[in-house]
Structure formats: structure tokens, C-alpha cells
PDB file of N, CA and C in Angstrom:
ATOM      1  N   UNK A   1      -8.326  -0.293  22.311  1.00  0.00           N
ATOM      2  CA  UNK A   1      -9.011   0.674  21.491  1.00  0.00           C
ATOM      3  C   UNK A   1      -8.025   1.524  20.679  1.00  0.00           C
ATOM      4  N   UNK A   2      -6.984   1.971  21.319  1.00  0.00           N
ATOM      5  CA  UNK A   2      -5.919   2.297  20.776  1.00  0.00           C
ATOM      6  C   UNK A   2      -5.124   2.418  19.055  1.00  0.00           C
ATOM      7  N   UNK A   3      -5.313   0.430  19.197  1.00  0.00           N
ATOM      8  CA  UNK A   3      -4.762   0.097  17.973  1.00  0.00           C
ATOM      9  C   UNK A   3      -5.810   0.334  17.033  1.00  0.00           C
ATOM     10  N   UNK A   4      -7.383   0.450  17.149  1.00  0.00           N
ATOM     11  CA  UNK A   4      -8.210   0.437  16.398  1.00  0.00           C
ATOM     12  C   UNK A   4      -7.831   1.631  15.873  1.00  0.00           C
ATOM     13  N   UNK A   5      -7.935   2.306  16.824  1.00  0.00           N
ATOM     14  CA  UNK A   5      -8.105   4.076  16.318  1.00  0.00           C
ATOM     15  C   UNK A   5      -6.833   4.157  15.731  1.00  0.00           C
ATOM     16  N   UNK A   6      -5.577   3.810  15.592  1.00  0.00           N
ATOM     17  CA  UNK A   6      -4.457   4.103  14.478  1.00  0.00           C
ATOM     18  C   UNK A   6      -4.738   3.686  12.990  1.00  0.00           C
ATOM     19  N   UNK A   7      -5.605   1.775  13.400  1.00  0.00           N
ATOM     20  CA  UNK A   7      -5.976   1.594  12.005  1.00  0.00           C
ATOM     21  C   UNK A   7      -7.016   2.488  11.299  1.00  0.00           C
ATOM     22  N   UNK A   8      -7.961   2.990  11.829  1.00  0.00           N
ATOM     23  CA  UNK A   8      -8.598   3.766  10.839  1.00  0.00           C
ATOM     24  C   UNK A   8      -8.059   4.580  10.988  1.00  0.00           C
ATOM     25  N   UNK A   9      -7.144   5.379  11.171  1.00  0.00           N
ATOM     26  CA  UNK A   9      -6.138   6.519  11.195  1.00  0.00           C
ATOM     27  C   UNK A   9      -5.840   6.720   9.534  1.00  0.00           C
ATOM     28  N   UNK A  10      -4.933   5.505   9.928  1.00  0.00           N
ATOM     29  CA  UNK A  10      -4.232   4.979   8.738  1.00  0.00           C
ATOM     30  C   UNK A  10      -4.930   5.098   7.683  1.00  0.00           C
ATOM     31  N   UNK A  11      -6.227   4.280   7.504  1.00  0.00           N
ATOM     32  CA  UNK A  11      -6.931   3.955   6.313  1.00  0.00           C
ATOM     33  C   UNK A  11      -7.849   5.577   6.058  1.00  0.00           C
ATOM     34  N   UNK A  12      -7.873   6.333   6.869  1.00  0.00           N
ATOM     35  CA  UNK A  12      -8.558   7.266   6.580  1.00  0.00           C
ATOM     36  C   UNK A  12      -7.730   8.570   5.748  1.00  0.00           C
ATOM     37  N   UNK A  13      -7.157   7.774   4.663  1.00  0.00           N
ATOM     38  CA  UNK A  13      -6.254   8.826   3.675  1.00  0.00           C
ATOM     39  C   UNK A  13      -6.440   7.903   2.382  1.00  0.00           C
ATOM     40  N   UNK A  14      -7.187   9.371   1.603  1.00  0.00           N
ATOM     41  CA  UNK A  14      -7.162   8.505   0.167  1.00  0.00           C
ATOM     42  C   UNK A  14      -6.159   7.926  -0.646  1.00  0.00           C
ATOM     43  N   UNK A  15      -4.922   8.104  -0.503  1.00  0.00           N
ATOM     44  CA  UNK A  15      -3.912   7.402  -0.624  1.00  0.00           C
ATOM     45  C   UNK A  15      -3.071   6.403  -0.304  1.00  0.00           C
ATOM     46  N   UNK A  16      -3.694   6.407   1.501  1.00  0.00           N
ATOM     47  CA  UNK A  16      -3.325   5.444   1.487  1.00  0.00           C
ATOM     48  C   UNK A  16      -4.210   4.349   1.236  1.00  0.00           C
ATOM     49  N   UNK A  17      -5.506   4.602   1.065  1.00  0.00           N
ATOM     50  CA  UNK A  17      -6.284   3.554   0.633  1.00  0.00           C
ATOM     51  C   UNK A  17      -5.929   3.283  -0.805  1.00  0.00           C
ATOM     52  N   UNK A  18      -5.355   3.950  -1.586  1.00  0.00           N
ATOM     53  CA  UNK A  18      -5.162   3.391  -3.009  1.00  0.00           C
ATOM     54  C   UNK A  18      -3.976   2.738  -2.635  1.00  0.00           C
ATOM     55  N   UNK A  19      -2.784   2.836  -1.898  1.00  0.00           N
ATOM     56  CA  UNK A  19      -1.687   1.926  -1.580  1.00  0.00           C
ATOM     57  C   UNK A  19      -2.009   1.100  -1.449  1.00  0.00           C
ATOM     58  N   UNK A  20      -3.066   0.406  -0.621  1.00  0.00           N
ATOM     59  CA  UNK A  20      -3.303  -0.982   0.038  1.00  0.00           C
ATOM     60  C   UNK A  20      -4.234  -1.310  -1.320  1.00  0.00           C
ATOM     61  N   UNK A  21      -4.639  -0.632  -1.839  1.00  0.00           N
ATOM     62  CA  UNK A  21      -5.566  -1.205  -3.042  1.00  0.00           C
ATOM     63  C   UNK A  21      -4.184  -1.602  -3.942  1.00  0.00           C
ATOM     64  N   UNK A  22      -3.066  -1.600  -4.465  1.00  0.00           N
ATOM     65  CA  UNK A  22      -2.264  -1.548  -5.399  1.00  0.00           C
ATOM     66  C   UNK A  22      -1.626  -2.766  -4.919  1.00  0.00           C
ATOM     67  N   UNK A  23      -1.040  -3.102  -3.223  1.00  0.00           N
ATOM     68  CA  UNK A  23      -0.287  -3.487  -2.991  1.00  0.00           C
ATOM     69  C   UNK A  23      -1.525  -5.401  -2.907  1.00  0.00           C
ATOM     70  N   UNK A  24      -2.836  -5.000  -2.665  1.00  0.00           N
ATOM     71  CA  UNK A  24      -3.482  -6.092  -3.288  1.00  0.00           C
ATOM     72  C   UNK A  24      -3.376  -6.753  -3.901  1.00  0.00           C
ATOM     73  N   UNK A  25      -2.737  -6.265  -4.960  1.00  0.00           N
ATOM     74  CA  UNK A  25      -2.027  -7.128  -6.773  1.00  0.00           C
ATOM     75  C   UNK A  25      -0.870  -7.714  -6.440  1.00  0.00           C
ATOM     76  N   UNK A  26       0.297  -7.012  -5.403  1.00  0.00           N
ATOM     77  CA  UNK A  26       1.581  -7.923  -5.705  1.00  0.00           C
ATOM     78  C   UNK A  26       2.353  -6.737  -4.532  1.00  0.00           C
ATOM     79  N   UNK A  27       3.456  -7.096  -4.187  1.00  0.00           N
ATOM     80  CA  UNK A  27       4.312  -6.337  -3.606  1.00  0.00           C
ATOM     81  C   UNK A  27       4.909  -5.606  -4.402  1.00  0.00           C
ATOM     82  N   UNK A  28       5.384  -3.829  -3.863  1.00  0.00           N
ATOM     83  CA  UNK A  28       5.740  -3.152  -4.793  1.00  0.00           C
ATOM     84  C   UNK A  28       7.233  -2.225  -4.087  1.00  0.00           C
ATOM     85  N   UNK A  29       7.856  -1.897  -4.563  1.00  0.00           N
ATOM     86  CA  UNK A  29       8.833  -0.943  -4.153  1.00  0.00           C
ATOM     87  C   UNK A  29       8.574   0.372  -3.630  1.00  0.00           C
ATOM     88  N   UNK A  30       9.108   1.075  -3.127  1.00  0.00           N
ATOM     89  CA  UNK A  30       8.605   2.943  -3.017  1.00  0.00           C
ATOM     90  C   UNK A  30       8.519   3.668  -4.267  1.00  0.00           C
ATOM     91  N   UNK A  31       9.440   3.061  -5.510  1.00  0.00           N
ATOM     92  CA  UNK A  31       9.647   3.744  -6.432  1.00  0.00           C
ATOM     93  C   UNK A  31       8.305   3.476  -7.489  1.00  0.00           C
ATOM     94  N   UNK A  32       8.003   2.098  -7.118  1.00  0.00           N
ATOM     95  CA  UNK A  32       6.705   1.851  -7.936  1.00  0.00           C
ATOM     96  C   UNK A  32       5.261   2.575  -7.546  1.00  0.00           C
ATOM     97  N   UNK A  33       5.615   2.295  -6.688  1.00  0.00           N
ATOM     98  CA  UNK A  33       4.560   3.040  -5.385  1.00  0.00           C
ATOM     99  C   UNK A  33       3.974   4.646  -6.156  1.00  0.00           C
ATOM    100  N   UNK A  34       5.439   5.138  -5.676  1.00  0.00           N
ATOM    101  CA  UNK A  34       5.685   6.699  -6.054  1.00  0.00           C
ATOM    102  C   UNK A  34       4.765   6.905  -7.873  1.00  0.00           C
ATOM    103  N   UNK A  35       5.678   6.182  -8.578  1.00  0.00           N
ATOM    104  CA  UNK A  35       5.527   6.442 -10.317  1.00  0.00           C
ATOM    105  C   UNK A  35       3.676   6.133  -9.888  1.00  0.00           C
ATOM    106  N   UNK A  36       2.942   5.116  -9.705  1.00  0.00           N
ATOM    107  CA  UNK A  36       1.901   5.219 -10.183  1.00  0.00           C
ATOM    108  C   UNK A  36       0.616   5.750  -9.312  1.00  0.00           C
ATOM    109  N   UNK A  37       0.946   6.068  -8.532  1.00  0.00           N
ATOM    110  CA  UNK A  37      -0.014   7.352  -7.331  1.00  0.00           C
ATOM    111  C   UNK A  37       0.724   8.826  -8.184  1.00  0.00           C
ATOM    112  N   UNK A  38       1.678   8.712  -8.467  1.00  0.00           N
ATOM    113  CA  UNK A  38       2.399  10.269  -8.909  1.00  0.00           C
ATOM    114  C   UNK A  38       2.176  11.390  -7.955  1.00  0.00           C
ATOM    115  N   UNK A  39       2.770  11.080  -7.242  1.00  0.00           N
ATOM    116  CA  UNK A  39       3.072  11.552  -5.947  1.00  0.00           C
ATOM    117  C   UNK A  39       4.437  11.705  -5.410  1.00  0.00           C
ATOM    118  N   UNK A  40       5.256  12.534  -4.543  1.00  0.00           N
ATOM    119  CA  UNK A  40       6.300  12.785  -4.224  1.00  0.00           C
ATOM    120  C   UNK A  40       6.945  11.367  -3.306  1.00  0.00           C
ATOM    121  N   UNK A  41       8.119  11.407  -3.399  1.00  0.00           N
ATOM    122  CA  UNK A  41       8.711  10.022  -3.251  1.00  0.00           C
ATOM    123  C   UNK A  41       8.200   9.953  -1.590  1.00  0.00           C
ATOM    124  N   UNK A  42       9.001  11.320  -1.107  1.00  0.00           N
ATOM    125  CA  UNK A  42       8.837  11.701   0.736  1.00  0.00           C
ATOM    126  C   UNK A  42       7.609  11.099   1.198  1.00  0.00           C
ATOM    127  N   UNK A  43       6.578  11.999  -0.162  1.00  0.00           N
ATOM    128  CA  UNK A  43       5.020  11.827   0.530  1.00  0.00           C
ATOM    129  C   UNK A  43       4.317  10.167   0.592  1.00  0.00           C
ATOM    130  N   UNK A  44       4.990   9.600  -0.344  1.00  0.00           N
ATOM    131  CA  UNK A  44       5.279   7.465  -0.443  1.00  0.00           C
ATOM    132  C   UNK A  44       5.649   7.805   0.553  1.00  0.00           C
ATOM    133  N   UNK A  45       6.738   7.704   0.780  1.00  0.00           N
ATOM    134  CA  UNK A  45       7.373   7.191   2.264  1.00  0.00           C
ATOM    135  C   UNK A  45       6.353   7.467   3.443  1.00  0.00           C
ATOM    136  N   UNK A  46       6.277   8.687   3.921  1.00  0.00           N
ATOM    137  CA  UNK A  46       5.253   9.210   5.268  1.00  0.00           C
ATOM    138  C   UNK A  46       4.041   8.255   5.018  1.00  0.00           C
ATOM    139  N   UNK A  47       3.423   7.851   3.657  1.00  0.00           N
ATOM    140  CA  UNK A  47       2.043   7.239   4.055  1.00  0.00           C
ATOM    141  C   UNK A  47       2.656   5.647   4.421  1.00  0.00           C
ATOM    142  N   UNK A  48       3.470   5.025   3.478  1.00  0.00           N
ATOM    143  CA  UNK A  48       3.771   3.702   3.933  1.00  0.00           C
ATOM    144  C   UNK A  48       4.156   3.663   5.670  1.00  0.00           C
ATOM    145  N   UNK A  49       4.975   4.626   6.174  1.00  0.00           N
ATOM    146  CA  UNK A  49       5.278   4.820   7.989  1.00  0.00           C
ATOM    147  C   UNK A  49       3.881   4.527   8.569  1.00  0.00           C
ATOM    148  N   UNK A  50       2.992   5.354   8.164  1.00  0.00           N
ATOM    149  CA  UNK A  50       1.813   5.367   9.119  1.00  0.00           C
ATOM    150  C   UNK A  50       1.340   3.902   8.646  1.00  0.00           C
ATOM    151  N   UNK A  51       1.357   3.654   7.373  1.00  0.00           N
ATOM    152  CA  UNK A  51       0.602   1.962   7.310  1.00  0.00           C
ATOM    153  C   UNK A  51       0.814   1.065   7.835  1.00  0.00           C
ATOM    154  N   UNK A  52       2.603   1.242   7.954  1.00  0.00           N
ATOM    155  CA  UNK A  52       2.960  -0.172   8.498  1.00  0.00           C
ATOM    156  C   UNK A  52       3.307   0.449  10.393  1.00  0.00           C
ATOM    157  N   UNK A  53       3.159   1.377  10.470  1.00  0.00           N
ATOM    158  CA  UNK A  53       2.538   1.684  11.621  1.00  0.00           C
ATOM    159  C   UNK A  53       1.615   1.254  12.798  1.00  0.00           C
ATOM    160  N   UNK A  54       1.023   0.975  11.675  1.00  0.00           N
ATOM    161  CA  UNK A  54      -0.510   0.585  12.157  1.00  0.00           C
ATOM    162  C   UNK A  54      -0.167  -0.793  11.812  1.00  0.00           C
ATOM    163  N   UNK A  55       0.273  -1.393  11.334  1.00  0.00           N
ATOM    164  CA  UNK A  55       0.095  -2.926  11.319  1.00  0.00           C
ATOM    165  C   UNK A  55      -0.517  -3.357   9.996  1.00  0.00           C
ATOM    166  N   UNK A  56      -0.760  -2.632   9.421  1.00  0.00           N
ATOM    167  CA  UNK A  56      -1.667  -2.642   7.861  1.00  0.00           C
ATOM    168  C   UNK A  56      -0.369  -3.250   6.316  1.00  0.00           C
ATOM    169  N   UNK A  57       0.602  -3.027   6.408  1.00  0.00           N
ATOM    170  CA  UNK A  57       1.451  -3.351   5.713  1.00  0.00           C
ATOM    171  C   UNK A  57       3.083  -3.853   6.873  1.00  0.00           C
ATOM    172  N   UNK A  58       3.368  -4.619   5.751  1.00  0.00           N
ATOM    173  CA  UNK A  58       5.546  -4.315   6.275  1.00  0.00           C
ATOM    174  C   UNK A  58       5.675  -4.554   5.211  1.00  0.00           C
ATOM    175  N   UNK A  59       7.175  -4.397   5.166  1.00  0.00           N
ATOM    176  CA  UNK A  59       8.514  -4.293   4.466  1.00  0.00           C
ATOM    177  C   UNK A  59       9.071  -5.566   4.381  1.00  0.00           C
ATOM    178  N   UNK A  60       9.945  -5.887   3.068  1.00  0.00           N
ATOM    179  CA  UNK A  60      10.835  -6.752   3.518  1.00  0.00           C
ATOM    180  C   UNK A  60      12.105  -6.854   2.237  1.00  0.00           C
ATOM    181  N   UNK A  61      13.206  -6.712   2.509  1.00  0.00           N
ATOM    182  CA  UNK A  61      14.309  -6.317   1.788  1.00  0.00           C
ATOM    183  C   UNK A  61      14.208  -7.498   1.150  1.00  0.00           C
ATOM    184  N   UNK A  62      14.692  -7.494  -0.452  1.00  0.00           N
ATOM    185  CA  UNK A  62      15.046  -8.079  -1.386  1.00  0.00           C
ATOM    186  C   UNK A  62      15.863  -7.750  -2.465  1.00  0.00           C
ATOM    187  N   UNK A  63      16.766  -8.110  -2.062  1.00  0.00           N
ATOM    188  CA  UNK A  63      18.118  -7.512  -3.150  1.00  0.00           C
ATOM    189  C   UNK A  63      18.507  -6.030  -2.673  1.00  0.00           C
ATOM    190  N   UNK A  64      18.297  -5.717  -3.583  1.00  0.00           N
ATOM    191  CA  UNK A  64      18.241  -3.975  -3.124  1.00  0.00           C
ATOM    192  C   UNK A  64      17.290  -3.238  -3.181  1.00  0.00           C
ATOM    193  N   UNK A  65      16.217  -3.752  -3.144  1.00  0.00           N
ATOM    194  CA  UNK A  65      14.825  -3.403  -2.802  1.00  0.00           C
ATOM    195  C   UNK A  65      14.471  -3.320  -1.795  1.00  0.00           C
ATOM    196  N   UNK A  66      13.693  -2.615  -1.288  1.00  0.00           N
ATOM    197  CA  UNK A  66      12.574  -2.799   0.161  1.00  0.00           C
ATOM    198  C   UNK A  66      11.003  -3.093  -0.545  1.00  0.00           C
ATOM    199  N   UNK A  67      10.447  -4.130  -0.624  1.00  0.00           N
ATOM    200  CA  UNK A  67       8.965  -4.535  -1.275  1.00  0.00           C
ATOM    201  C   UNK A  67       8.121  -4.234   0.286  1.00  0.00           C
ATOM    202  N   UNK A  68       7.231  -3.887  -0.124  1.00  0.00           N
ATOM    203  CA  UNK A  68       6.475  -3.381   0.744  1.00  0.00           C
ATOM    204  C   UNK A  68       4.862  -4.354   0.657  1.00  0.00           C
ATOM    205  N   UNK A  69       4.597  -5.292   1.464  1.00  0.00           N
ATOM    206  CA  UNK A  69       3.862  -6.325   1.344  1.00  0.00           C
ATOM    207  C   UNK A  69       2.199  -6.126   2.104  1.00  0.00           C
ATOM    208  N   UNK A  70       1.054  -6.167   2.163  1.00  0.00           N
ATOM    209  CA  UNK A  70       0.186  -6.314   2.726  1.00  0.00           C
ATOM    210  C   UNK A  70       0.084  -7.393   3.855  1.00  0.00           C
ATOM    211  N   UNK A  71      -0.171  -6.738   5.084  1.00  0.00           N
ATOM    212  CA  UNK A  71       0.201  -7.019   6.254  1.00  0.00           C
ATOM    213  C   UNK A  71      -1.166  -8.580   6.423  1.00  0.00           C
ATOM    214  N   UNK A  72      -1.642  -9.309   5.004  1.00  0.00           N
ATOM    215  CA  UNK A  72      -2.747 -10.139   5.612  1.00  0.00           C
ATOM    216  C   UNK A  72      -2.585 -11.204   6.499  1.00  0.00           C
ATOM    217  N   UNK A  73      -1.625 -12.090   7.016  1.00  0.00           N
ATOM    218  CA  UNK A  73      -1.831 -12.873   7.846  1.00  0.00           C
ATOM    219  C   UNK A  73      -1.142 -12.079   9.339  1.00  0.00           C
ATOM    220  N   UNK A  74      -1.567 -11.160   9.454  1.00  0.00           N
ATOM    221  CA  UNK A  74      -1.624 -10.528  10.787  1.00  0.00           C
ATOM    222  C   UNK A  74      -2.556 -10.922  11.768  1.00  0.00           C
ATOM    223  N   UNK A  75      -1.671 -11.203  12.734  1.00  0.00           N
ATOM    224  CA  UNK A  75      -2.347 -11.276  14.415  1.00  0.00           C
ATOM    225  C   UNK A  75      -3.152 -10.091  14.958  1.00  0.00           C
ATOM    226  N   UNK A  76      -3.135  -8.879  14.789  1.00  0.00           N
ATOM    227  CA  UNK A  76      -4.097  -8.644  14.977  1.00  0.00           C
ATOM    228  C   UNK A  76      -5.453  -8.161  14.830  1.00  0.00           C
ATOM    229  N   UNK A  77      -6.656  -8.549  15.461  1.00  0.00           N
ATOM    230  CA  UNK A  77      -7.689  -9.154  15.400  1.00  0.00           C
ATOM    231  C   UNK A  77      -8.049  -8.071  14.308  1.00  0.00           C
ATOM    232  N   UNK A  78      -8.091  -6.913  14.678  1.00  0.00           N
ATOM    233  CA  UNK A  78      -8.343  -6.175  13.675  1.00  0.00           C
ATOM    234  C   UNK A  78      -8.198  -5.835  12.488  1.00  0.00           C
ATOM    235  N   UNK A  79      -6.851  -5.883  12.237  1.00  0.00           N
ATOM    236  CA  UNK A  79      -6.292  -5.977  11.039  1.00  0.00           C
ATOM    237  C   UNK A  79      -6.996  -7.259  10.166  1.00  0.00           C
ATOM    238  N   UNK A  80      -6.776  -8.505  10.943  1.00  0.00           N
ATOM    239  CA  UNK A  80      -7.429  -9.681  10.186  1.00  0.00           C
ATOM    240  C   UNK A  80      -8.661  -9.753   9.882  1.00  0.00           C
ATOM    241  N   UNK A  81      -9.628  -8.707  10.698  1.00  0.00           N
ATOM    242  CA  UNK A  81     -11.144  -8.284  10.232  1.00  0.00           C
ATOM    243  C   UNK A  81     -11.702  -7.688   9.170  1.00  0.00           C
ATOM    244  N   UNK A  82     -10.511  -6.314   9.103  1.00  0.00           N
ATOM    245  CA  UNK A  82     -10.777  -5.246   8.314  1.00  0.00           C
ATOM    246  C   UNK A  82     -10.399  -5.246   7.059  1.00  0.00           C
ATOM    247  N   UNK A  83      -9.451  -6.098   6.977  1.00  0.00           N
ATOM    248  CA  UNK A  83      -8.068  -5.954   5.613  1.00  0.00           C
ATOM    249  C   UNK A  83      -8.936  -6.677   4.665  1.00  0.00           C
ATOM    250  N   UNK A  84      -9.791  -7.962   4.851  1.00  0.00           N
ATOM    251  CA  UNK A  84     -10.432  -8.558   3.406  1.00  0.00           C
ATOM    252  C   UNK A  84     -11.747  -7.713   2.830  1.00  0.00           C
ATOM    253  N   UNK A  85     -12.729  -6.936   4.143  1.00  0.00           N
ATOM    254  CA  UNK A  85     -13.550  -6.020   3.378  1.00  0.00           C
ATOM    255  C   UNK A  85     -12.686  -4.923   2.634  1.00  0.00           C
ATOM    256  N   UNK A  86     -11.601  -4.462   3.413  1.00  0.00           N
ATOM    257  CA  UNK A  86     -11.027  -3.551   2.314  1.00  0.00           C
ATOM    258  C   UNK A  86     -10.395  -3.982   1.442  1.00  0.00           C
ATOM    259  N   UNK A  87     -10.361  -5.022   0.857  1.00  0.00           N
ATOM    260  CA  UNK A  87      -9.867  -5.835  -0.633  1.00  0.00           C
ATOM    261  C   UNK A  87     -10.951  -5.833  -1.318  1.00  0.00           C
ATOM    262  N   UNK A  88     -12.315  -5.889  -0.887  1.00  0.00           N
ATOM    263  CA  UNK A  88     -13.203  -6.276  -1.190  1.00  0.00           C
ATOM    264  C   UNK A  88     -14.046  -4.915  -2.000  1.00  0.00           C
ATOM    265  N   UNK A  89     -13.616  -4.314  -1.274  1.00  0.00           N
ATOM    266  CA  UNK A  89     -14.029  -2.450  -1.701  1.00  0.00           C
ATOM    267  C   UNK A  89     -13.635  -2.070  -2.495  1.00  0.00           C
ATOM    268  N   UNK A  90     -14.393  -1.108  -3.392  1.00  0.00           N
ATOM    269  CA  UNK A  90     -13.771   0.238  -4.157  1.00  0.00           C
ATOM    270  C   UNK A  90     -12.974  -0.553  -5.348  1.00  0.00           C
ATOM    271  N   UNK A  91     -13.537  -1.678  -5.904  1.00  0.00           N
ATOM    272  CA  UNK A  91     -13.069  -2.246  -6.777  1.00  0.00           C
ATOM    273  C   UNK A  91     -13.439  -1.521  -8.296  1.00  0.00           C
ATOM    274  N   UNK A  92     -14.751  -1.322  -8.049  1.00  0.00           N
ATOM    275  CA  UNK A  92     -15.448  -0.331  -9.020  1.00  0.00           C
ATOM    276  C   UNK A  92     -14.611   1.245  -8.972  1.00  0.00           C
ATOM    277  N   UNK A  93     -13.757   1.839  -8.122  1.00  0.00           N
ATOM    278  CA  UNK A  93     -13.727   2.885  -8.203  1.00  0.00           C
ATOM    279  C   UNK A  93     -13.047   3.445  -9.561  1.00  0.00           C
ATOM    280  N   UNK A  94     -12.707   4.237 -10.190  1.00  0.00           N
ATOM    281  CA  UNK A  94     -11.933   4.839 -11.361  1.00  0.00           C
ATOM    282  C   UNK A  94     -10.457   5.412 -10.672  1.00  0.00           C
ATOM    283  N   UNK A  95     -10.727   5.748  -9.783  1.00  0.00           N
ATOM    284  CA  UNK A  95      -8.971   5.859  -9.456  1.00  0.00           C
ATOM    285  C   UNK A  95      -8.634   4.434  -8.990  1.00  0.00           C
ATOM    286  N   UNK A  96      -8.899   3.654  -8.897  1.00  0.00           N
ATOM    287  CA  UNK A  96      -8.334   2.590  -8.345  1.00  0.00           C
ATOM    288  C   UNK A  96      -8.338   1.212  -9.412  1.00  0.00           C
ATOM    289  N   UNK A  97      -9.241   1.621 -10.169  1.00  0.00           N
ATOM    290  CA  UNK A  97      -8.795   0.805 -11.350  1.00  0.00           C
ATOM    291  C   UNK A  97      -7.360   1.559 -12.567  1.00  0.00           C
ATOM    292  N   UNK A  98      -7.864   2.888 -12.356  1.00  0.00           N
ATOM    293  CA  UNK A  98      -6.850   3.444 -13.282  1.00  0.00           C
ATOM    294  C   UNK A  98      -5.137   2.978 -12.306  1.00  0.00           C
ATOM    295  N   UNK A  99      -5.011   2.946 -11.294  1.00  0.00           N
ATOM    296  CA  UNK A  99      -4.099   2.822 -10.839  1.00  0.00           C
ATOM    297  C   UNK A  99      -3.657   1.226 -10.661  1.00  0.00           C
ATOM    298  N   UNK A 100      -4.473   0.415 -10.845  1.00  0.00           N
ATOM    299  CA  UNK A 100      -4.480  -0.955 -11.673  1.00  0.00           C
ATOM    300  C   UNK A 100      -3.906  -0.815 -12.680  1.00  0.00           C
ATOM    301  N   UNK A 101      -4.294  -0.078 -13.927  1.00  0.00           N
ATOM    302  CA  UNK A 101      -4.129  -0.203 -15.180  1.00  0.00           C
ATOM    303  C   UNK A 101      -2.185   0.487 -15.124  1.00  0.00           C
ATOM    304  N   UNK A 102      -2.172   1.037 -14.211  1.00  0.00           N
ATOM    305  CA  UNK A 102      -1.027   1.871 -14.116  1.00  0.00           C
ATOM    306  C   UNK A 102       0.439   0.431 -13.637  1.00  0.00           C
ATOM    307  N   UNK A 103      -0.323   0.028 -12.601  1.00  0.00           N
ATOM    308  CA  UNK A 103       0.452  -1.597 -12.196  1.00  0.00           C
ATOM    309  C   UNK A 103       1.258  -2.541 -13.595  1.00  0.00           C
ATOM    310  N   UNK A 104       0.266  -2.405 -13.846  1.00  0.00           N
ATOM    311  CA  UNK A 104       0.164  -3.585 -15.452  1.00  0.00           C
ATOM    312  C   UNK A 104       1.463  -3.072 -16.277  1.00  0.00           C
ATOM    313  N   UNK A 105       2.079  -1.748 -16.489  1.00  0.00           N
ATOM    314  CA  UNK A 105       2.978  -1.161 -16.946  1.00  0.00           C
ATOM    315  C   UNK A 105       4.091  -1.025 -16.027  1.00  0.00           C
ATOM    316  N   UNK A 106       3.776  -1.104 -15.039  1.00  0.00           N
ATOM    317  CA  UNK A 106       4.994  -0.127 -14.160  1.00  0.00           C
ATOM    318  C   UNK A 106       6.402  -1.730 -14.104  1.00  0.00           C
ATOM    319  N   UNK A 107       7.593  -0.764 -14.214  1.00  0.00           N
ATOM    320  CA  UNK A 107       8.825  -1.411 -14.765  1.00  0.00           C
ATOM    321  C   UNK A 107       9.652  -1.329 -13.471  1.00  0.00           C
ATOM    322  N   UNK A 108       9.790  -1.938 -12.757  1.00  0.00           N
ATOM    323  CA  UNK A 108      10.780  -1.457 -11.275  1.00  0.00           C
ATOM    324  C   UNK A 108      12.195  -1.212 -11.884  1.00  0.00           C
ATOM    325  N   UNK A 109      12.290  -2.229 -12.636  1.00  0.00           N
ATOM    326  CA  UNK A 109      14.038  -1.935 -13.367  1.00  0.00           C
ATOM    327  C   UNK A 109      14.243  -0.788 -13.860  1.00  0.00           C
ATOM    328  N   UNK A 110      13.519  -0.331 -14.511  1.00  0.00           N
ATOM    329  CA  UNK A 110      13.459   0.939 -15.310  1.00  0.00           C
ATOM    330  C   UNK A 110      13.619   2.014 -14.254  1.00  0.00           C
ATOM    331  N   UNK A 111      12.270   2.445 -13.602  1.00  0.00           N
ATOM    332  CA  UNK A 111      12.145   3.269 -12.540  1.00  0.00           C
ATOM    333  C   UNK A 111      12.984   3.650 -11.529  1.00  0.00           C
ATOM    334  N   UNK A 112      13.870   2.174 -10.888  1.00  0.00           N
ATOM    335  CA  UNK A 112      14.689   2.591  -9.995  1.00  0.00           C
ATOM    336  C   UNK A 112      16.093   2.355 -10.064  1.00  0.00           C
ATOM    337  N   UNK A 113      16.675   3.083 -11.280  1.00  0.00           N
ATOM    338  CA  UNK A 113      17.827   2.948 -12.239  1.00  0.00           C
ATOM    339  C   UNK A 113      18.747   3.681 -11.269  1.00  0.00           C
ATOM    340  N   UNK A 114      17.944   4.401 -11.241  1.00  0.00           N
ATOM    341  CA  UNK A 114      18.991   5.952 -10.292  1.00  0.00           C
ATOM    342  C   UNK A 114      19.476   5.798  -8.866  1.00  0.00           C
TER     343      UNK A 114
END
């Protein structure tokens, strides 16, 4: 019961539900992450901890990146239950399309120059 109650933990932040909505499209960096939620880099970081926390996302280094991937062929049961209705959701929403539309632009080269 445990793990249940972390996953809706997790998912019960509107941000991080727009993360897992973004990271739907493609794997993204913290910095991409950050630019199109426009949100503080820290405050990226703390929600991705609790996601992949929970089993809902990981990480995985590439170059000098950390891409941050949607956790779908996960073992557990839950995760593998919950994760396609929540793909399936809030497709209609306006923040979550605008933050689509935000994807379509966002430049990792550019962004994480510094």
C-alpha cells in the first residue's frame, strides 16, 4: 500500500503532472524541464526526486546531460496501471498543451550553454 500512496503522492502536484505530461513527448534535461514549466531550476529538481522516487520517472546520463525519461516499462504493477491513463489525460488541458507548444521550441543547446 505503501508504494501506492507515494505514487499518488507524487502525481498529486500540478507540476508534476505537467512533467510527466511533457516528458510524454520525448526525454528532456532539467534545463528544458526548468525553461518551459518556468519555474526555479531547485524547484525542477525537488519535483523530478519525488517522481523518480516513486518510480514514475528515471534518469539516465548522456553526454553531459542527465535526460530524464518516463518510467513506462516499469515493474511495478502500479506504475504499469496508472502511467497510460495518465498519458491518456488532460490532453485537452491549456496548460498542458501550451507547454507542448513550449516543447516544439525549446533548444537544449542553447539553454544549457552555461
Amino acid at each position: 500500500m505503501e508504494k501506492l500512496v507515494k505514487i499518488f503522492k507524487a502525481l498529486g502536484d500540478k507540476n508534476r503532472l505537467r512533467i510527466v505530461k511533457i516528458l510524454q513527448q520525448r526525454s528532456l534535461c532539467v534545463c528544458e524541464i526548468t525553461s518551459i514549466l518556468e519555474l526555479a531550476t531547485s524547484t525542477v529538481s525537488a519535483h523530478l526526486s519525488i517522481l523518480k522516487e516513486a518510480d514514475i520517472i528515471f534518469d539516465h546520463k548522456t553526454g553531459k546531460w542527465v535526460d530524464y525519461h518516463l518510467n513506462i516499462g516499469s515493474n511495478n504493477i502500479f506504475i504499469s496501471g496508472l502511467l497510460p491513463l495518465i498519458l491518456d489525460w488532460l490532453n485537452d488541458d491549456e496548460q498542458v498543451k501550451s507547454d507542448r507548444e513550449k516543447l516544439k521550441t525549446t533548444d537544449r543547446i542553447e539553454l544549457c550553454k552555461a
